[in-house]
PDB file of N, CA and C in Angstrom:
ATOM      1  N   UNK A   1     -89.078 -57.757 108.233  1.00  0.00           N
ATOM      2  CA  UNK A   1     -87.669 -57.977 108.499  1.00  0.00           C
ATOM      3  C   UNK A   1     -87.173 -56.912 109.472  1.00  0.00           C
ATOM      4  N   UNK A   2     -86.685 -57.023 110.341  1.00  0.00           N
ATOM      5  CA  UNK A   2     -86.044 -55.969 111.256  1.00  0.00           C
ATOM      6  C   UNK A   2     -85.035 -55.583 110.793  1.00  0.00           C
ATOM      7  N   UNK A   3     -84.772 -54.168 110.784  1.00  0.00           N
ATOM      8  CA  UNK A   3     -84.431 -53.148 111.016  1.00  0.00           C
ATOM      9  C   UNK A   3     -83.112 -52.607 112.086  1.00  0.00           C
ATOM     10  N   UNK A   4     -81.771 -52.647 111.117  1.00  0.00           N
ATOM     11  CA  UNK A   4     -80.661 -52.216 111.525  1.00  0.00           C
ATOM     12  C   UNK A   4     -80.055 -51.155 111.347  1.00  0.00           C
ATOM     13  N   UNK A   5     -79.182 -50.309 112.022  1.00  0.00           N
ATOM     14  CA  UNK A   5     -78.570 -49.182 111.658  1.00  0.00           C
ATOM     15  C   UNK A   5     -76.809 -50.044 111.475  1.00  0.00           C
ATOM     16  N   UNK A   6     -76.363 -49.554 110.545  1.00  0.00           N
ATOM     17  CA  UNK A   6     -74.956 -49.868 109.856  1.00  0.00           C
ATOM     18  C   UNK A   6     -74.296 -49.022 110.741  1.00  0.00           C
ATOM     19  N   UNK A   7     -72.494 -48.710 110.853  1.00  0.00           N
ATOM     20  CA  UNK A   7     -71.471 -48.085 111.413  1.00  0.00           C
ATOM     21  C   UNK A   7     -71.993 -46.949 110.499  1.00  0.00           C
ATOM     22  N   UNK A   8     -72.584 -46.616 109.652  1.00  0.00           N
ATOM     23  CA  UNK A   8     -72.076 -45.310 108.995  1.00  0.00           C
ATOM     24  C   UNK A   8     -73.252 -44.930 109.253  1.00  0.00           C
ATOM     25  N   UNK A   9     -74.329 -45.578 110.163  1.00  0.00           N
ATOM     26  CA  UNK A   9     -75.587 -44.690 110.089  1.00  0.00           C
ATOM     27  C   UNK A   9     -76.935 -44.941 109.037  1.00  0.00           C
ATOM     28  N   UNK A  10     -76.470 -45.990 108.625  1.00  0.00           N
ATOM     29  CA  UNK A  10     -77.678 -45.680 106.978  1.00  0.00           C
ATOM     30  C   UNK A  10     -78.649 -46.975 107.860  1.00  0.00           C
ATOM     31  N   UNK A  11     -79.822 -46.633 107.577  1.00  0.00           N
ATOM     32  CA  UNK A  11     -80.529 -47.941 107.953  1.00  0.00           C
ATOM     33  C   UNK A  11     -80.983 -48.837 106.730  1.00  0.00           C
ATOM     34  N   UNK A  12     -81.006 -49.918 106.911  1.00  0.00           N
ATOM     35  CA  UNK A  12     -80.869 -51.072 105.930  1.00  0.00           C
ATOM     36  C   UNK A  12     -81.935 -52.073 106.840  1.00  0.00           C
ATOM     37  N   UNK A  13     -81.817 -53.419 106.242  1.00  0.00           N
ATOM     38  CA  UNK A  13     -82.283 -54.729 106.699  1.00  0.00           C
ATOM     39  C   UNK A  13     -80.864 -55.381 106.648  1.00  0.00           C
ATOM     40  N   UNK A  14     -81.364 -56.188 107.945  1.00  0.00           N
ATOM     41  CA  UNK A  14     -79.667 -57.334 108.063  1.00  0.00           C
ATOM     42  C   UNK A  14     -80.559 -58.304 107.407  1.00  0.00           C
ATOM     43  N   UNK A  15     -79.068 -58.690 106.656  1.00  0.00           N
ATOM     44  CA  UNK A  15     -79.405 -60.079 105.827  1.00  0.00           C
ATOM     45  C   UNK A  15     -78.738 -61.615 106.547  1.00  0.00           C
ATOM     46  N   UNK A  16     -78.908 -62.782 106.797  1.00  0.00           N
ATOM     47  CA  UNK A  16     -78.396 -63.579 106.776  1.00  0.00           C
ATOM     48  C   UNK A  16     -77.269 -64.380 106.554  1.00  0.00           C
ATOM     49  N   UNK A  17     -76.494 -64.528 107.142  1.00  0.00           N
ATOM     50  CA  UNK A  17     -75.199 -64.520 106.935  1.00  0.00           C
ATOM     51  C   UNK A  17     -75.150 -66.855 107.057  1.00  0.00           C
ATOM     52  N   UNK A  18     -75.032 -67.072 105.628  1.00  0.00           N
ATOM     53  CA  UNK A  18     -75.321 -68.756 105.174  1.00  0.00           C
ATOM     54  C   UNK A  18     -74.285 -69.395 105.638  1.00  0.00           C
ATOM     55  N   UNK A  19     -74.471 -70.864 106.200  1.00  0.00           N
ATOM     56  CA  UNK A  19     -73.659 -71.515 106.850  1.00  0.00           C
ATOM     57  C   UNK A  19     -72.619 -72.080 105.409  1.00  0.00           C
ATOM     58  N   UNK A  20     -71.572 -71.611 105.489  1.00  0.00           N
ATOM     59  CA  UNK A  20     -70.644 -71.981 103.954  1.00  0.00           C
ATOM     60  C   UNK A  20     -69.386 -72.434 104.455  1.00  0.00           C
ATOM     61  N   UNK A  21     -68.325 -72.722 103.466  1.00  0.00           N
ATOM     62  CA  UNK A  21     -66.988 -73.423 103.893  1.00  0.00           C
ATOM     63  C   UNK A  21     -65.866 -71.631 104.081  1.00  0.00           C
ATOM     64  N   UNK A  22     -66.151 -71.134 103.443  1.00  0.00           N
ATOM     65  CA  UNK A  22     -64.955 -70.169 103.629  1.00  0.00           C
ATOM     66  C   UNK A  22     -65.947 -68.713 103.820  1.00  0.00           C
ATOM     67  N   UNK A  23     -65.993 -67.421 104.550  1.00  0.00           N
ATOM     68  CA  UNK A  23     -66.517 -66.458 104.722  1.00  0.00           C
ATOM     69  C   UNK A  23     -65.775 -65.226 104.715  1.00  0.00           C
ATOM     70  N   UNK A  24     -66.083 -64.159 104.194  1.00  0.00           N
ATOM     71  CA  UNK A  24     -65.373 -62.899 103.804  1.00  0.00           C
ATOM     72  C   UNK A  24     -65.610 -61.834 105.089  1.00  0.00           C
ATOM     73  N   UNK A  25     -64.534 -60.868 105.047  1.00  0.00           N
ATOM     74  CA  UNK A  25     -64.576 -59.780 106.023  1.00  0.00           C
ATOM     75  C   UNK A  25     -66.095 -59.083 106.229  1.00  0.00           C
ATOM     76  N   UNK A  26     -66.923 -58.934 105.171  1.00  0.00           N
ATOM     77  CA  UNK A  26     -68.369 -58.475 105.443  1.00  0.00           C
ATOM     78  C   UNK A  26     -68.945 -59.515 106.199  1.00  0.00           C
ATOM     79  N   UNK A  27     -68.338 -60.680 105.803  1.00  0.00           N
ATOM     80  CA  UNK A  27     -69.621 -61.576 106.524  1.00  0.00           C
ATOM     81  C   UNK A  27     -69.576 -62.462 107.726  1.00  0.00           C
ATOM     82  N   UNK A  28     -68.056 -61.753 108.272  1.00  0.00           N
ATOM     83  CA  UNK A  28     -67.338 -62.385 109.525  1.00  0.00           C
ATOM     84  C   UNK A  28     -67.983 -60.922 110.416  1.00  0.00           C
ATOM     85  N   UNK A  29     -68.140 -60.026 109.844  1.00  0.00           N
ATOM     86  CA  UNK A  29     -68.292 -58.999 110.534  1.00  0.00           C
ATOM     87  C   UNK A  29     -69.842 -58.685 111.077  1.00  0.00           C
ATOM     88  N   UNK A  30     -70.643 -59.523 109.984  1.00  0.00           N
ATOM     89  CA  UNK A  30     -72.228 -60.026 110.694  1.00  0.00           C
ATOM     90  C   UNK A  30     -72.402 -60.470 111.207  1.00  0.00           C
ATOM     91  N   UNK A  31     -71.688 -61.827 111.002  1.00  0.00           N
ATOM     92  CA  UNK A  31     -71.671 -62.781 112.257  1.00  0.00           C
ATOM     93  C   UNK A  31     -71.659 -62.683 113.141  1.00  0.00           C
ATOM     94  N   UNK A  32     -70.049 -61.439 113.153  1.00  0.00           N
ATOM     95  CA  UNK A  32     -69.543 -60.966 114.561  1.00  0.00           C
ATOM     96  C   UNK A  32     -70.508 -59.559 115.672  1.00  0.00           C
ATOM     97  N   UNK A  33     -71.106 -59.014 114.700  1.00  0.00           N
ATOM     98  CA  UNK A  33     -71.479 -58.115 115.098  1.00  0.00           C
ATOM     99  C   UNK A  33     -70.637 -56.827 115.151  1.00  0.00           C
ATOM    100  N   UNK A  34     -69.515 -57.261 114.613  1.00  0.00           N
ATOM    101  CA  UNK A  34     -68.803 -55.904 115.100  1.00  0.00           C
ATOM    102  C   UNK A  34     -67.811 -55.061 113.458  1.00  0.00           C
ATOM    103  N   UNK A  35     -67.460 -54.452 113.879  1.00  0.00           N
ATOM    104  CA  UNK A  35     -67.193 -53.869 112.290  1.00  0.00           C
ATOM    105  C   UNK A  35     -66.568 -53.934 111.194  1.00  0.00           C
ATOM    106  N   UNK A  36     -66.140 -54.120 110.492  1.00  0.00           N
ATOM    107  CA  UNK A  36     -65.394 -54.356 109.326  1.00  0.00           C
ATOM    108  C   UNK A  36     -64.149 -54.147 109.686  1.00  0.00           C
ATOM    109  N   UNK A  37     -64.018 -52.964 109.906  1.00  0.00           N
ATOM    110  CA  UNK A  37     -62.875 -52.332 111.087  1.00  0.00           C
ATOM    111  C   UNK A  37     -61.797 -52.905 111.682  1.00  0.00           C
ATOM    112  N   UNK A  38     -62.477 -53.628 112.778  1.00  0.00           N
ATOM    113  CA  UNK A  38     -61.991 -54.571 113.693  1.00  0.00           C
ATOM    114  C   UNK A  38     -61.663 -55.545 113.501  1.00  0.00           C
ATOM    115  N   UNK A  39     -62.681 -56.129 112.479  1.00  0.00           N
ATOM    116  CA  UNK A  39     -62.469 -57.389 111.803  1.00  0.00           C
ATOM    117  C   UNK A  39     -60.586 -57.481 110.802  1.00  0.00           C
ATOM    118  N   UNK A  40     -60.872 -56.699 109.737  1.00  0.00           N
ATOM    119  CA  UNK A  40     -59.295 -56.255 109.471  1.00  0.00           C
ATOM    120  C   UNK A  40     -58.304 -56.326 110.843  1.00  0.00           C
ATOM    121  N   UNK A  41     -58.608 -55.204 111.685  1.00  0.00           N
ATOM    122  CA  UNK A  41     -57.352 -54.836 112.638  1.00  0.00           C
ATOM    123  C   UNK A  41     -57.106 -56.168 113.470  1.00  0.00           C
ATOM    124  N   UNK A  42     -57.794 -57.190 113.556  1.00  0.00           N
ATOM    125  CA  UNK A  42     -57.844 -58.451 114.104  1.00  0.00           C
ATOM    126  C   UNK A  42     -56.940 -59.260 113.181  1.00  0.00           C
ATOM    127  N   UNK A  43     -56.987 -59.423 111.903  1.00  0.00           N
ATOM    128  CA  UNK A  43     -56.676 -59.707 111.053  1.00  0.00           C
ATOM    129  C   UNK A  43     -54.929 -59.095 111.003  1.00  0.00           C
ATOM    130  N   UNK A  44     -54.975 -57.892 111.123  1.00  0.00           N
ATOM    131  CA  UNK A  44     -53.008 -57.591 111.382  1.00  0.00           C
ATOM    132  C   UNK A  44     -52.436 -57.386 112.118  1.00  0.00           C
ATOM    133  N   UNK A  45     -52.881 -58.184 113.285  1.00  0.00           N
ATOM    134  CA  UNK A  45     -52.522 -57.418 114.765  1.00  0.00           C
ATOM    135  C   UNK A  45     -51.427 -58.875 114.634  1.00  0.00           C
ATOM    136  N   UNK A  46     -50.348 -58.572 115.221  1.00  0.00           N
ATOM    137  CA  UNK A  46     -48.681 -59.055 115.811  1.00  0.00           C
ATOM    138  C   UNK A  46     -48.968 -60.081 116.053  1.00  0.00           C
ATOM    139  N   UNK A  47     -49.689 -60.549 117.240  1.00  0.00           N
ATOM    140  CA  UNK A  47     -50.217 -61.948 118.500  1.00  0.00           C
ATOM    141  C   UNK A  47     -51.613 -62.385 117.891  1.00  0.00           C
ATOM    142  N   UNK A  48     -51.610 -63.629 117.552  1.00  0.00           N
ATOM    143  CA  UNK A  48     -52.431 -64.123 116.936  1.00  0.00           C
ATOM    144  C   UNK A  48     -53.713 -63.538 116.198  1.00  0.00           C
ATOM    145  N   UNK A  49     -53.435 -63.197 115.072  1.00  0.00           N
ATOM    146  CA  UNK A  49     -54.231 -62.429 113.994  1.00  0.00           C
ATOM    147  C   UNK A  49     -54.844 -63.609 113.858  1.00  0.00           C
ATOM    148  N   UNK A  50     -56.361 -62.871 113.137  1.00  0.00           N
ATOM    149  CA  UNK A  50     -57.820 -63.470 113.108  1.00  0.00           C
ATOM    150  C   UNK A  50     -57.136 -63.978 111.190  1.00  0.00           C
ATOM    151  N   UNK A  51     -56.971 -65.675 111.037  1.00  0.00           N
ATOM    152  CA  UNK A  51     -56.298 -66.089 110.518  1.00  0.00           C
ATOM    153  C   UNK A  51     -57.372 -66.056 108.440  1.00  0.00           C
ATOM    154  N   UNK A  52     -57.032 -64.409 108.479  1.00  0.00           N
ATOM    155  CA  UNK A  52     -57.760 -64.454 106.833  1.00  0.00           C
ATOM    156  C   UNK A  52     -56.963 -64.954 105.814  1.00  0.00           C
ATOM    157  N   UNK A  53     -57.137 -65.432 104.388  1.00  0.00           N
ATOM    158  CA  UNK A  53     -56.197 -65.536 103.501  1.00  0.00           C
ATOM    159  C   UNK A  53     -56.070 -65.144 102.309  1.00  0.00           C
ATOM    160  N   UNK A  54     -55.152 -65.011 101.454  1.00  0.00           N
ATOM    161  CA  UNK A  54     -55.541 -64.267 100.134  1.00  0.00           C
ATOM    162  C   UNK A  54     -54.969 -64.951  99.136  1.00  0.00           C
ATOM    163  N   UNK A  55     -55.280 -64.772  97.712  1.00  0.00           N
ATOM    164  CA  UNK A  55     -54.874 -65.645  96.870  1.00  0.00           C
ATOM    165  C   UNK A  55     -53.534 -64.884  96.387  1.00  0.00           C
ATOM    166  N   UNK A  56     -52.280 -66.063  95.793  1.00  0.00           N
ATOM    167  CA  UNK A  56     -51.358 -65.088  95.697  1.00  0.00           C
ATOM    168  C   UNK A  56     -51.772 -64.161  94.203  1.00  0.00           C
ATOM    169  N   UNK A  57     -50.787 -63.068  94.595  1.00  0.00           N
ATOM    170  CA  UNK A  57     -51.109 -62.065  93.400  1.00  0.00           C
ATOM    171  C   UNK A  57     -52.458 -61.212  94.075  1.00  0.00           C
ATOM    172  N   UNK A  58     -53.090 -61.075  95.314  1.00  0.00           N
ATOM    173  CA  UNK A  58     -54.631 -60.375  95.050  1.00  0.00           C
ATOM    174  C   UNK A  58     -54.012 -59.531  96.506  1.00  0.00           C
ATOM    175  N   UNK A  59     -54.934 -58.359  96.656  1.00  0.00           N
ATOM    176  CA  UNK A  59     -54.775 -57.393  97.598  1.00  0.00           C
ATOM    177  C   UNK A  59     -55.929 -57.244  97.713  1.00  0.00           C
ATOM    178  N   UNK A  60     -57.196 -57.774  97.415  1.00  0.00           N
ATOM    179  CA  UNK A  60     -58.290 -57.512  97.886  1.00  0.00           C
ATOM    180  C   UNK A  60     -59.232 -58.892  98.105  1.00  0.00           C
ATOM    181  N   UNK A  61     -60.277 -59.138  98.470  1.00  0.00           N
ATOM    182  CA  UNK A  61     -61.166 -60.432  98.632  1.00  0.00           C
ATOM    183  C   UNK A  61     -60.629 -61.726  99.992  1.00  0.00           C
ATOM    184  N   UNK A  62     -59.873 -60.711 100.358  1.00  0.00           N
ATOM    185  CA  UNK A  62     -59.542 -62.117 101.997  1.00  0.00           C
ATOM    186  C   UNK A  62     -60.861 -62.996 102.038  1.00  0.00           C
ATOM    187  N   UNK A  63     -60.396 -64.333 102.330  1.00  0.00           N
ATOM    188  CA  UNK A  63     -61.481 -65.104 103.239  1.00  0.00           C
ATOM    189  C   UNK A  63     -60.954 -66.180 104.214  1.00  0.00           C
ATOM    190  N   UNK A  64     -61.967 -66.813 105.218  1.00  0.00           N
ATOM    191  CA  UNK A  64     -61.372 -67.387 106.083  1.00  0.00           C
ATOM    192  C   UNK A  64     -62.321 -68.222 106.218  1.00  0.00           C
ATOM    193  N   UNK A  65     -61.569 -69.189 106.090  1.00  0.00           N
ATOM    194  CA  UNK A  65     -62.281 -70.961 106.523  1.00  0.00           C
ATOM    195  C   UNK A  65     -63.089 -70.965 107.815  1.00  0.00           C
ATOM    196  N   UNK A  66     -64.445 -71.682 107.879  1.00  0.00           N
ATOM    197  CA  UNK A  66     -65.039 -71.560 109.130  1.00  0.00           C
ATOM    198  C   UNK A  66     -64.541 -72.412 110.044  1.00  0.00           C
ATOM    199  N   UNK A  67     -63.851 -73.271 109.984  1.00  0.00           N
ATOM    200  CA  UNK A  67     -63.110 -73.911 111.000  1.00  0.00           C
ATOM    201  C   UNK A  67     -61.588 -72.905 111.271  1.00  0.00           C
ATOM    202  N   UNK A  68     -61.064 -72.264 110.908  1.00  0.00           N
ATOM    203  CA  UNK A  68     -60.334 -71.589 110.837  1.00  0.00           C
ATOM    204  C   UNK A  68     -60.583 -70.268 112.440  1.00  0.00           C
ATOM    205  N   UNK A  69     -61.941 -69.634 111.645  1.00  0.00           N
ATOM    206  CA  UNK A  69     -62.657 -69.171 112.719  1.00  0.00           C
ATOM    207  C   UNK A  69     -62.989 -69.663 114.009  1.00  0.00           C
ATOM    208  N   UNK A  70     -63.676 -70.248 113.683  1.00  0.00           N
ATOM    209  CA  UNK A  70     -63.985 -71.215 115.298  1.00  0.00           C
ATOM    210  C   UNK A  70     -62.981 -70.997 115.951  1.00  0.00           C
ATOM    211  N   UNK A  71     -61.932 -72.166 115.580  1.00  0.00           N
ATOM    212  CA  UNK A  71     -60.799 -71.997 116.339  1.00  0.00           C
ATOM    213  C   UNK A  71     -59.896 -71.085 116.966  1.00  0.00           C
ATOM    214  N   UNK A  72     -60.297 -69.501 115.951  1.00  0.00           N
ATOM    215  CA  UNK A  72     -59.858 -68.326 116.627  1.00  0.00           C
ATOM    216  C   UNK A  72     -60.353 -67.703 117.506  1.00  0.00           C
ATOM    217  N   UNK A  73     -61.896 -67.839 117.746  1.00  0.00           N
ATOM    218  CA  UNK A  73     -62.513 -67.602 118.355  1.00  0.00           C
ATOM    219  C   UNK A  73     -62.276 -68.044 119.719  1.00  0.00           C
ATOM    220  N   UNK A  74     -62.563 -69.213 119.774  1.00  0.00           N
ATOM    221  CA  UNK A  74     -62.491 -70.455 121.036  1.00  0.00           C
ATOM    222  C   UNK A  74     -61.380 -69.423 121.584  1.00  0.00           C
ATOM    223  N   UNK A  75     -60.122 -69.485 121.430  1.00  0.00           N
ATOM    224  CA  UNK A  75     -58.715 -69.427 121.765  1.00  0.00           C
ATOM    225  C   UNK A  75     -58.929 -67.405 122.361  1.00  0.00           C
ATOM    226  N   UNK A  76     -59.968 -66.497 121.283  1.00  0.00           N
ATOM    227  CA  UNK A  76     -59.552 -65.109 121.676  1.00  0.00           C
ATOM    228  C   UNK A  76     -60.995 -65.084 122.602  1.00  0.00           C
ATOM    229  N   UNK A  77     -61.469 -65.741 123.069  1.00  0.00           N
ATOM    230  CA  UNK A  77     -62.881 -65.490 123.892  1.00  0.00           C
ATOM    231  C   UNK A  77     -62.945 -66.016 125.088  1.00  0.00           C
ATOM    232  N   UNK A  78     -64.444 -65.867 125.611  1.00  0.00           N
ATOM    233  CA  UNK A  78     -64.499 -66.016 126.891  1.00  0.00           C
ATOM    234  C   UNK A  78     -65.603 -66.370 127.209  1.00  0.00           C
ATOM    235  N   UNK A  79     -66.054 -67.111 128.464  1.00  0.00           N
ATOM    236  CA  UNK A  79     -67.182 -66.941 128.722  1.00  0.00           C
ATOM    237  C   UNK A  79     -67.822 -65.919 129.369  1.00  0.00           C
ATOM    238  N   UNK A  80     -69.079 -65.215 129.403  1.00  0.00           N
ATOM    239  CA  UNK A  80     -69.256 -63.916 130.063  1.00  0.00           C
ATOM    240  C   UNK A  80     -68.968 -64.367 131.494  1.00  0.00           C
ATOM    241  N   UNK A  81     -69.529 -65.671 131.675  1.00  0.00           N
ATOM    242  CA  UNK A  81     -69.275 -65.777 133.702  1.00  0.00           C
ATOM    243  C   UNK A  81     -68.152 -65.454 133.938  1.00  0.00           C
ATOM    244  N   UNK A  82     -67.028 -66.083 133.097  1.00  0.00           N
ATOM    245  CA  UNK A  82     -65.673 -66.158 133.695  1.00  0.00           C
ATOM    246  C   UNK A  82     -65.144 -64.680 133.299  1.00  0.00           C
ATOM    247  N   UNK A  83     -65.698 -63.862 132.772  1.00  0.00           N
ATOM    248  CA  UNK A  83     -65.326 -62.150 132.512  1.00  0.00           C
ATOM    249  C   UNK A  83     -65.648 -61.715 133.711  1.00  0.00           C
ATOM    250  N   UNK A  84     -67.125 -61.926 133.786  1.00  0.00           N
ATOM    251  CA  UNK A  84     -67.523 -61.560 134.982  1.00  0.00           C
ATOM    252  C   UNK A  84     -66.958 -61.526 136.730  1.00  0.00           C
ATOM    253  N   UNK A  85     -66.692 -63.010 136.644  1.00  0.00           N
ATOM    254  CA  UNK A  85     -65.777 -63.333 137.980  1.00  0.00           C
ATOM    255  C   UNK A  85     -64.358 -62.451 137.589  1.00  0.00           C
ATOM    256  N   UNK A  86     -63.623 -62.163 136.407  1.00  0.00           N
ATOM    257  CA  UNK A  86     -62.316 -62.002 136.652  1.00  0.00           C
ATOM    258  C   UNK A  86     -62.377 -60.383 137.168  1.00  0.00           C
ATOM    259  N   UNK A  87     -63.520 -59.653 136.325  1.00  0.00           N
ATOM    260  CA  UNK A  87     -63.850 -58.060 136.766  1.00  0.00           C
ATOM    261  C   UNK A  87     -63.817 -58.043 138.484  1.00  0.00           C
ATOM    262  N   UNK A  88     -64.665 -59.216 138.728  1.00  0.00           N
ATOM    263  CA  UNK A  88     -65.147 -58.663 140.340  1.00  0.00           C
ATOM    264  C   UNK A  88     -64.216 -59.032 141.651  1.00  0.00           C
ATOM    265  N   UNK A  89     -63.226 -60.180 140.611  1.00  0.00           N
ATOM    266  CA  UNK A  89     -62.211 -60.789 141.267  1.00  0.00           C
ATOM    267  C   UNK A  89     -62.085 -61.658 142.225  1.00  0.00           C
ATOM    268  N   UNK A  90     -63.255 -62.745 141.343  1.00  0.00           N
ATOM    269  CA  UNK A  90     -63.531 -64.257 142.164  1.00  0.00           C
ATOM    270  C   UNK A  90     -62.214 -65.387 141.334  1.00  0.00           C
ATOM    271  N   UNK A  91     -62.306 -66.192 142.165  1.00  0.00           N
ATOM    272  CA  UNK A  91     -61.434 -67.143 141.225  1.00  0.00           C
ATOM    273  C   UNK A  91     -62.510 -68.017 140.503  1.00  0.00           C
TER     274      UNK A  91
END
């Protein structure tokens, strides 16, 4: 199994992240590659927050529908070409 280093440094094995109906901040953050962190601050940012949900009464266990995702995605992304052209300043 290959061999990852975590944000905090510890090395582990990445595990698989299962195609399911609703997915949690750890496991949006595998997906994503990027950190737990971000994942949250995406999640409370003003202009379209990364759309998590919680049950009423709970302050902990967010999750977010995978169509939910997608769709945030699609809408906050890009393609690398078209990054690319906008850096170098092609139309």
């Amino acid at each position: 199994m290959r061999q990852t280093t975590s944000s905090r440094g510890i090395k582990g094995s990445r595990s698989a992240v299962l195609y399911k109906e609703y997915y949690s901040v750890e496991e949006v953050s595998r997906l994503l590659h990027i950190s737990e962190r971000t994942i949250r601050e995406l999640a409370h940012r003003e202009d379209d927050p990364l759309p998590f949900r919680i049950l009423f009464g709970q302050q902990r266990n967010c999750f977010i529908h995978r169509e939910d995702l997608m769709d945030w995605l699609e809408s906050n992304s890009q393609l690398v070409r078209d990054a690319a052209k906008k850096q170098t300043g092609q139309a």
